[in-house]
Protein backbone atom coordinates (compact mmCIF):
# COMPACT_ATOMS: atom_id res chain seq x y z
CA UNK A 1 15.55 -18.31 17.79
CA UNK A 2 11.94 -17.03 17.27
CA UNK A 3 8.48 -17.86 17.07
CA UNK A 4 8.94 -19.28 12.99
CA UNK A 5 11.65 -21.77 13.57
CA UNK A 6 8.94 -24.15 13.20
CA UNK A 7 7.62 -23.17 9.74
CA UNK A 8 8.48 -25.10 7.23
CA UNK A 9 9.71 -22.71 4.48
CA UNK A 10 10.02 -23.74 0.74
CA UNK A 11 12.92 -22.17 -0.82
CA UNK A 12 13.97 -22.40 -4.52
CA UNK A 13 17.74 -23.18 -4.51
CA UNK A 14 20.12 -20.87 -5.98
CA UNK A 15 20.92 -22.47 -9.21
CA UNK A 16 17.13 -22.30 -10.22
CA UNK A 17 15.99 -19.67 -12.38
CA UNK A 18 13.83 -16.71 -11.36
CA UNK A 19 10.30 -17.46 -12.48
CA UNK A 20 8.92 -14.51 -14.48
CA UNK A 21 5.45 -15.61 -14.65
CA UNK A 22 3.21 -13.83 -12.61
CA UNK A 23 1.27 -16.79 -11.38
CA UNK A 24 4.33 -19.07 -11.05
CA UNK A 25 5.45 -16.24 -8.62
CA UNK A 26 2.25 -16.16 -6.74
CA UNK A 27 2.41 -19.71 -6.61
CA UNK A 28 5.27 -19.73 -4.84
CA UNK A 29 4.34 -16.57 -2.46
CA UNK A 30 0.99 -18.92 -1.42
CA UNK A 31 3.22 -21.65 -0.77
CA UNK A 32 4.71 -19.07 2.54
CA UNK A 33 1.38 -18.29 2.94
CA UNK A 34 1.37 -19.40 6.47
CA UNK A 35 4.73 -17.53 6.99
CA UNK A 36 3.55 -14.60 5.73
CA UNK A 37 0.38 -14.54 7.82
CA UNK A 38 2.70 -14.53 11.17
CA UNK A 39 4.99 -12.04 10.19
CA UNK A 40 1.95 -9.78 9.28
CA UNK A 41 0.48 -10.55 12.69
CA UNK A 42 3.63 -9.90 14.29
CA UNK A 43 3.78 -6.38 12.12
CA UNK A 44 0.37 -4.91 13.24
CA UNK A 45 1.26 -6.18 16.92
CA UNK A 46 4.09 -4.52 17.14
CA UNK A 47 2.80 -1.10 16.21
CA UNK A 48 0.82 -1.41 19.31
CA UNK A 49 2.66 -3.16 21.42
CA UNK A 50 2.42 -2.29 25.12
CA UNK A 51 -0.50 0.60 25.00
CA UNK A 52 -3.07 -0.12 27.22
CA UNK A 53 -6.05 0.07 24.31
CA UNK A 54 -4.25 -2.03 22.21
CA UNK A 55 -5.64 -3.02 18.38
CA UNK A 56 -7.98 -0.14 19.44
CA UNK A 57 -5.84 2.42 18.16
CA UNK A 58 -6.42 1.38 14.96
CA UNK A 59 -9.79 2.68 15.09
CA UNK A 60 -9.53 5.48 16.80
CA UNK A 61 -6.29 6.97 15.00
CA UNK A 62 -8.68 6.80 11.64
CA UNK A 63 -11.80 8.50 13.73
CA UNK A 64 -9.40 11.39 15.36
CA UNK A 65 -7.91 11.98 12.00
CA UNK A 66 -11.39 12.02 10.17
CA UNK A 67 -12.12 14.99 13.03
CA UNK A 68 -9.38 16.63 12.34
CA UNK A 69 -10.04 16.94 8.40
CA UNK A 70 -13.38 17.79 8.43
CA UNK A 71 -12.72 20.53 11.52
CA UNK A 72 -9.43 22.48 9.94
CA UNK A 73 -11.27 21.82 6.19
CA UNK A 74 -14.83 21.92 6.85
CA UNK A 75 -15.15 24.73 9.82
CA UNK A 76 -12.02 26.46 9.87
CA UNK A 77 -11.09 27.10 6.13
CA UNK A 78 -14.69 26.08 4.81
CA UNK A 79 -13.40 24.50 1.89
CA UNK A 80 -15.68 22.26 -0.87
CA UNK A 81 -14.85 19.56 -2.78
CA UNK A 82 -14.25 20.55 -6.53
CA UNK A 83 -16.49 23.77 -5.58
CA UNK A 84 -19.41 21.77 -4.48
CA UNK A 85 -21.31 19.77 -2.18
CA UNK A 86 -20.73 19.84 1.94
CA UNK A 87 -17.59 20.64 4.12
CA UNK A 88 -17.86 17.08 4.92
CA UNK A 89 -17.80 15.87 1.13
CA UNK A 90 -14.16 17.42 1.43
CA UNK A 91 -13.50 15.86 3.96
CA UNK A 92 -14.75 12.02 3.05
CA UNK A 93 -13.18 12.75 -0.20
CA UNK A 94 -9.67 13.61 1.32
CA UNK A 95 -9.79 10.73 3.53
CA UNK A 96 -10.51 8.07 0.72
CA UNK A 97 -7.01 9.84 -1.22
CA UNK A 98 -5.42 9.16 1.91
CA UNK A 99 -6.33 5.35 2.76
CA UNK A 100 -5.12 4.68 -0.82
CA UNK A 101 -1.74 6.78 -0.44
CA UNK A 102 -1.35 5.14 3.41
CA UNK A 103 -1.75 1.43 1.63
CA UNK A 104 1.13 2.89 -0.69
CA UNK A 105 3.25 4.71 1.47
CA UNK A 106 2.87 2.42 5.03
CA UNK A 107 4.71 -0.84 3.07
CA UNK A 108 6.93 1.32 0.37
CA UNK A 109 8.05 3.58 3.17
CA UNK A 110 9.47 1.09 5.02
CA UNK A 111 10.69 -1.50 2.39
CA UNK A 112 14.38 0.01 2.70
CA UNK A 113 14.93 -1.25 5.98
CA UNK A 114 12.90 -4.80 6.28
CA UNK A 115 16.14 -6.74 5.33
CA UNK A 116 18.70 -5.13 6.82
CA UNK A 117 16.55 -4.84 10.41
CA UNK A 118 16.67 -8.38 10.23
CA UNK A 119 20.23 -9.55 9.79
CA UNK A 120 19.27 -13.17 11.82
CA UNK A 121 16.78 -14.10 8.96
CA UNK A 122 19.17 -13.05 6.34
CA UNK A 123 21.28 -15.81 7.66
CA UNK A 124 18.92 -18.66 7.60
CA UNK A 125 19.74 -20.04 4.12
CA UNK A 126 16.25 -21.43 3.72
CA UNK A 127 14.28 -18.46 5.03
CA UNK A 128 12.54 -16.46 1.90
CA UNK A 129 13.40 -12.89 2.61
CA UNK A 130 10.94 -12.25 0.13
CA UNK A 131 8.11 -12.50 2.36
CA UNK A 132 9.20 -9.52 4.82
CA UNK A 133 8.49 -6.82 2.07
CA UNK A 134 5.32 -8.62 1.84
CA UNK A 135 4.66 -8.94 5.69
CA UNK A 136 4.62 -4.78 6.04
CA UNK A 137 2.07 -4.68 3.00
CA UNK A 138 -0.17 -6.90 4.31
CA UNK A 139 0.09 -4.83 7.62
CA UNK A 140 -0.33 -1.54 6.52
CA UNK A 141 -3.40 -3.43 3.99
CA UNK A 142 -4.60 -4.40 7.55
CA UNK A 143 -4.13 -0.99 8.99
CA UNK A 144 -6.07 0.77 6.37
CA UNK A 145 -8.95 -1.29 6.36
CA UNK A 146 -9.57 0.25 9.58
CA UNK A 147 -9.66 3.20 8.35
CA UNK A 148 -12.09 1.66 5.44
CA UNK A 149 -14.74 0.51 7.40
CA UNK A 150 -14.70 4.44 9.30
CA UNK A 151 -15.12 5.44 5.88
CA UNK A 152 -17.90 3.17 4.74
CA UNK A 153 -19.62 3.95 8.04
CA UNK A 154 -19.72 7.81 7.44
CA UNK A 155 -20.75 7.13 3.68
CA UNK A 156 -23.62 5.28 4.32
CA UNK A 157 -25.07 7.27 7.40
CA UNK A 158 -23.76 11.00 6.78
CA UNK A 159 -23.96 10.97 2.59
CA UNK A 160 -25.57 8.20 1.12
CA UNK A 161 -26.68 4.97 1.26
CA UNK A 162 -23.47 1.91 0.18
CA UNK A 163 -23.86 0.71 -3.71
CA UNK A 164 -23.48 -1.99 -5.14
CA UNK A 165 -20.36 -0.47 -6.66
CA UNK A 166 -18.73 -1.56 -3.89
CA UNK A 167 -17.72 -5.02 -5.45
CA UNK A 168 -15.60 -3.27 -7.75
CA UNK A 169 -13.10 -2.39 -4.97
CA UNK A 170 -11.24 -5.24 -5.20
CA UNK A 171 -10.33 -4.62 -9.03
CA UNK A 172 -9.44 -1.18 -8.38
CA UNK A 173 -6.87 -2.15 -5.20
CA UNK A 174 -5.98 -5.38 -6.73
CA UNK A 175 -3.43 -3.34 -9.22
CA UNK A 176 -2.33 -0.98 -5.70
CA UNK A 177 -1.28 -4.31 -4.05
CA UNK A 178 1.27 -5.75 -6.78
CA UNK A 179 2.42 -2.46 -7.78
CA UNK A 180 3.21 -1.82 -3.99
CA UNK A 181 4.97 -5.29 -4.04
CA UNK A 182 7.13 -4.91 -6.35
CA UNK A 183 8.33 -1.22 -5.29
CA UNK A 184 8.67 -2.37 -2.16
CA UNK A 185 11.10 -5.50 -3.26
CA UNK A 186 13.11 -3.33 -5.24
CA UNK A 187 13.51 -0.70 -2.18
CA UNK A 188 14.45 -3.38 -0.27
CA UNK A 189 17.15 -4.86 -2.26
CA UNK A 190 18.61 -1.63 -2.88
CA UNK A 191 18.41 -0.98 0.78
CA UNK A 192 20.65 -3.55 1.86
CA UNK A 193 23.58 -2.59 -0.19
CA UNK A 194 22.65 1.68 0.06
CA UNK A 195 21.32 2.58 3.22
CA UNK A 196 20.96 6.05 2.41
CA UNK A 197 18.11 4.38 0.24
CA UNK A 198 15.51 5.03 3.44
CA UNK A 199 16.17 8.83 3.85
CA UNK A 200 15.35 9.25 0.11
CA UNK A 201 12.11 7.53 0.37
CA UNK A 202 11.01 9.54 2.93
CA UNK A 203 11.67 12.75 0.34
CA UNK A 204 10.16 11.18 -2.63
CA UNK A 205 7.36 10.16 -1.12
CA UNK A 206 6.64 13.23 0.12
CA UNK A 207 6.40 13.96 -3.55
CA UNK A 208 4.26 11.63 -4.40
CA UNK A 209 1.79 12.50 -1.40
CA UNK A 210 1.11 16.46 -3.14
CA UNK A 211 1.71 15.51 -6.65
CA UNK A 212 -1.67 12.63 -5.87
CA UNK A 213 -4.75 14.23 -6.17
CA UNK A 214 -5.26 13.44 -2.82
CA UNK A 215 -5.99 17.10 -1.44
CA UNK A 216 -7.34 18.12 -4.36
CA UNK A 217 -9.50 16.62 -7.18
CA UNK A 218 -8.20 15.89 -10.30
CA UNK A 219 -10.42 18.18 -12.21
CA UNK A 220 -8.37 20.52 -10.35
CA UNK A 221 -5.59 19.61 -12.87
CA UNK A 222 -5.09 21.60 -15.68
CA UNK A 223 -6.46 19.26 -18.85
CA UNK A 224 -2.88 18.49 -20.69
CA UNK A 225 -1.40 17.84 -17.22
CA UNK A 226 -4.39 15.27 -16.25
CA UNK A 227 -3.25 12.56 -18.91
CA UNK A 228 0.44 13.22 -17.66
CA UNK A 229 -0.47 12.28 -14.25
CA UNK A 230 -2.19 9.78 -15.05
CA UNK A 231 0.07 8.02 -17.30
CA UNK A 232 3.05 8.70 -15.25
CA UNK A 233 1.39 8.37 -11.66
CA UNK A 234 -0.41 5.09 -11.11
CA UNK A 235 -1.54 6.06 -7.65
CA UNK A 236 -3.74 8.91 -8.82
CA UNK A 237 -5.42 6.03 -10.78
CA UNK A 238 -6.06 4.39 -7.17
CA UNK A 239 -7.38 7.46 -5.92
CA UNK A 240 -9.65 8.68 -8.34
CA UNK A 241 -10.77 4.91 -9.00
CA UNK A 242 -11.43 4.35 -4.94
CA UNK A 243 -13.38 7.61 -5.11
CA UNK A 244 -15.39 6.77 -7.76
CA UNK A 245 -16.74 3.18 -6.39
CA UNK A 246 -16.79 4.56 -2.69
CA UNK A 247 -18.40 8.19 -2.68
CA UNK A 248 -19.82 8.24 -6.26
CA UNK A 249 -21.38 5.43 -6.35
CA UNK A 250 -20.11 4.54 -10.05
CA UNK A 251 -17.96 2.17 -11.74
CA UNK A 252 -14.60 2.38 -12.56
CA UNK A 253 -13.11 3.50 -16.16
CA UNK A 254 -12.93 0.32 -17.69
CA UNK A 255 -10.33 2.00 -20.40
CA UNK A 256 -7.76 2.86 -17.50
CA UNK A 257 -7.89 -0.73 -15.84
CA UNK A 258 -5.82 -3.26 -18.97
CA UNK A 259 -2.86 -0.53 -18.76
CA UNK A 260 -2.72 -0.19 -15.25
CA UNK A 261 -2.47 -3.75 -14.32
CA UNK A 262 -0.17 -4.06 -16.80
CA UNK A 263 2.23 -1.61 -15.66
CA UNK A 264 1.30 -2.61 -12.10
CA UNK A 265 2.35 -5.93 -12.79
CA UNK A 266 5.46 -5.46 -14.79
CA UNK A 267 6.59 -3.79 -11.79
CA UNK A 268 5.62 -6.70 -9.56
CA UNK A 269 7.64 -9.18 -11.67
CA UNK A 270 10.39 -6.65 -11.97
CA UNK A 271 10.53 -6.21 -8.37
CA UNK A 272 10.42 -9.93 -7.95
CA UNK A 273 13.06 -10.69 -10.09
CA UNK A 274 15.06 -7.98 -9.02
CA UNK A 275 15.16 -8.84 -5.55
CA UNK A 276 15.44 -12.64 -5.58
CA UNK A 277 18.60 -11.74 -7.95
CA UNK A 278 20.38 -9.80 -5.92
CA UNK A 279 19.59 -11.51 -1.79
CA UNK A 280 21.93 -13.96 -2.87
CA UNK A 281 24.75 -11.24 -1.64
CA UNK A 282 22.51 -10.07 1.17
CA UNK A 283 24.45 -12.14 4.01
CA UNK A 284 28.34 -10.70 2.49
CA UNK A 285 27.08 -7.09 2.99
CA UNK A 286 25.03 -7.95 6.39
């Protein structure tokens, strides 16, 4: 039928319980691992499929768009980042918000739909549907690393040199990924059975994208509403974290990291749990 027919796909059978430990689930998620890395290849082909540059779009769509924010920011409305530094700090600044909210919004916005554009696989009794979510993750990861490197390029030869603060990108995304994960398992559970599901993403994230400090710093924020957003938002945790290890040259806030994993990964086994429940009923409504 396709090109994965011969992968050999480990499936827990129905009457097995759900794990709910996190590493028992990523345990299981490795053992696709070699799924997981075709469908992702297959993902970040297919956004480029047929243009004559090919994979080269994804640098130049992240070098255009850095243009464009530093132009209509930086020359046209001249504006500064928290009321200092360079046009072009506003504009590094803006771009960083954005590669975190593109990592978010690139696999979440699309989660609705992975299932049910895929009715073959939803057939397969062995194949783990599980992995798709994961697939458009790992490509829009992919995607925005693109955009990383155009980031970490400007840094180091337009501001300032690269620290060794750096390292601590990893911990800071690490929480991004599962969080993503799980939202995106949950969206696509509930898109199989409410297809309306997809429209209301788009809205909400929309949302999402101006309530971020992405545009604006968080200082910005009046003080009561800072904690709020915080608390409530985990991506302006992402943002203000990527910031500070890739433009300020600083380590992250130690204090916000044990409660954001642990929300982050609440949601992950959440999601998990919530969609492996539920595809059982996947094929009746396909």
């Amino acid at each position: 039928m396709d090109t994965y027919s011969d992968v050999v796909v480990h499936s827990a059978e129905s009457h097995q319980s759900i794990p709910l430990n996190p590493w028992v689930i990523g345990r299981q998620l490795w053992q696709q691992r070699q799924l997981l890395r075709q469908l992702t290849n297959r993902t970040v082909q297919q956004r480029f499929r047929g243009s004559v540059l090919g994979l080269l779009w994804a640098i130049l769509n992240p070098v255009f768009m850095l243009l464009v924010y530093t132009f209509v920011f930086g020359v046209i409305l001249k504006v500064k980042w928290n009321g200092q530094g360079s046009h072009f700090v506003f504009a590094m600044n803006l771009y960083c918000g954005l590669i975190v909210y593109g990592i978010f919004s690139e696999s979440v916005g699309t989660a609705a739909t992975q299932v049910i554009s895929n009715p073959s696989y939803v057939k397969k009794i062995l194949f783990p549907l599980e992995i798709l979510p994961l697939a458009a993750l790992g490509g829009a990861i992919i995607f925005n690393l693109f955009s990383l490197a155009i980031l970490l390029f400007c840094t180091q030869f337009f501001m300032h040199p690269l620290s060794i603060h750096l390292a601590a990108l990893p911990i800071v995304w690490l929480p991004l990924f599962l969080f993503s994960a799980g939202l995106s398992w949950i969206l696509a559970a509930m898109g199989v059975f409410l297809r309306d599901i997809g429209q209301l993403i788009i809205i909400v994230l929309q949302f999402v994208f101006y309530l971020c400090p992405i545009v604006y710093p968080l200082s910005a924020v009046p003080g009561p509403m800072q904690r709020w957003d915080l608390l409530l938002n985990p991506l302006a945790v992402f943002v203000e974290e990527s910031r500070r290890v890739l433009l300020q040259r600083s380590w992250p806030v130690w204090s916000w990291l044990p409660l954001n994993y642990a929300v982050c990964t609440v949601v992950f086994i959440f999601g998990y749990y919530a969609f492996m429940k539920t595809k059982r009923g996947f094929a009746d409504v396909i």
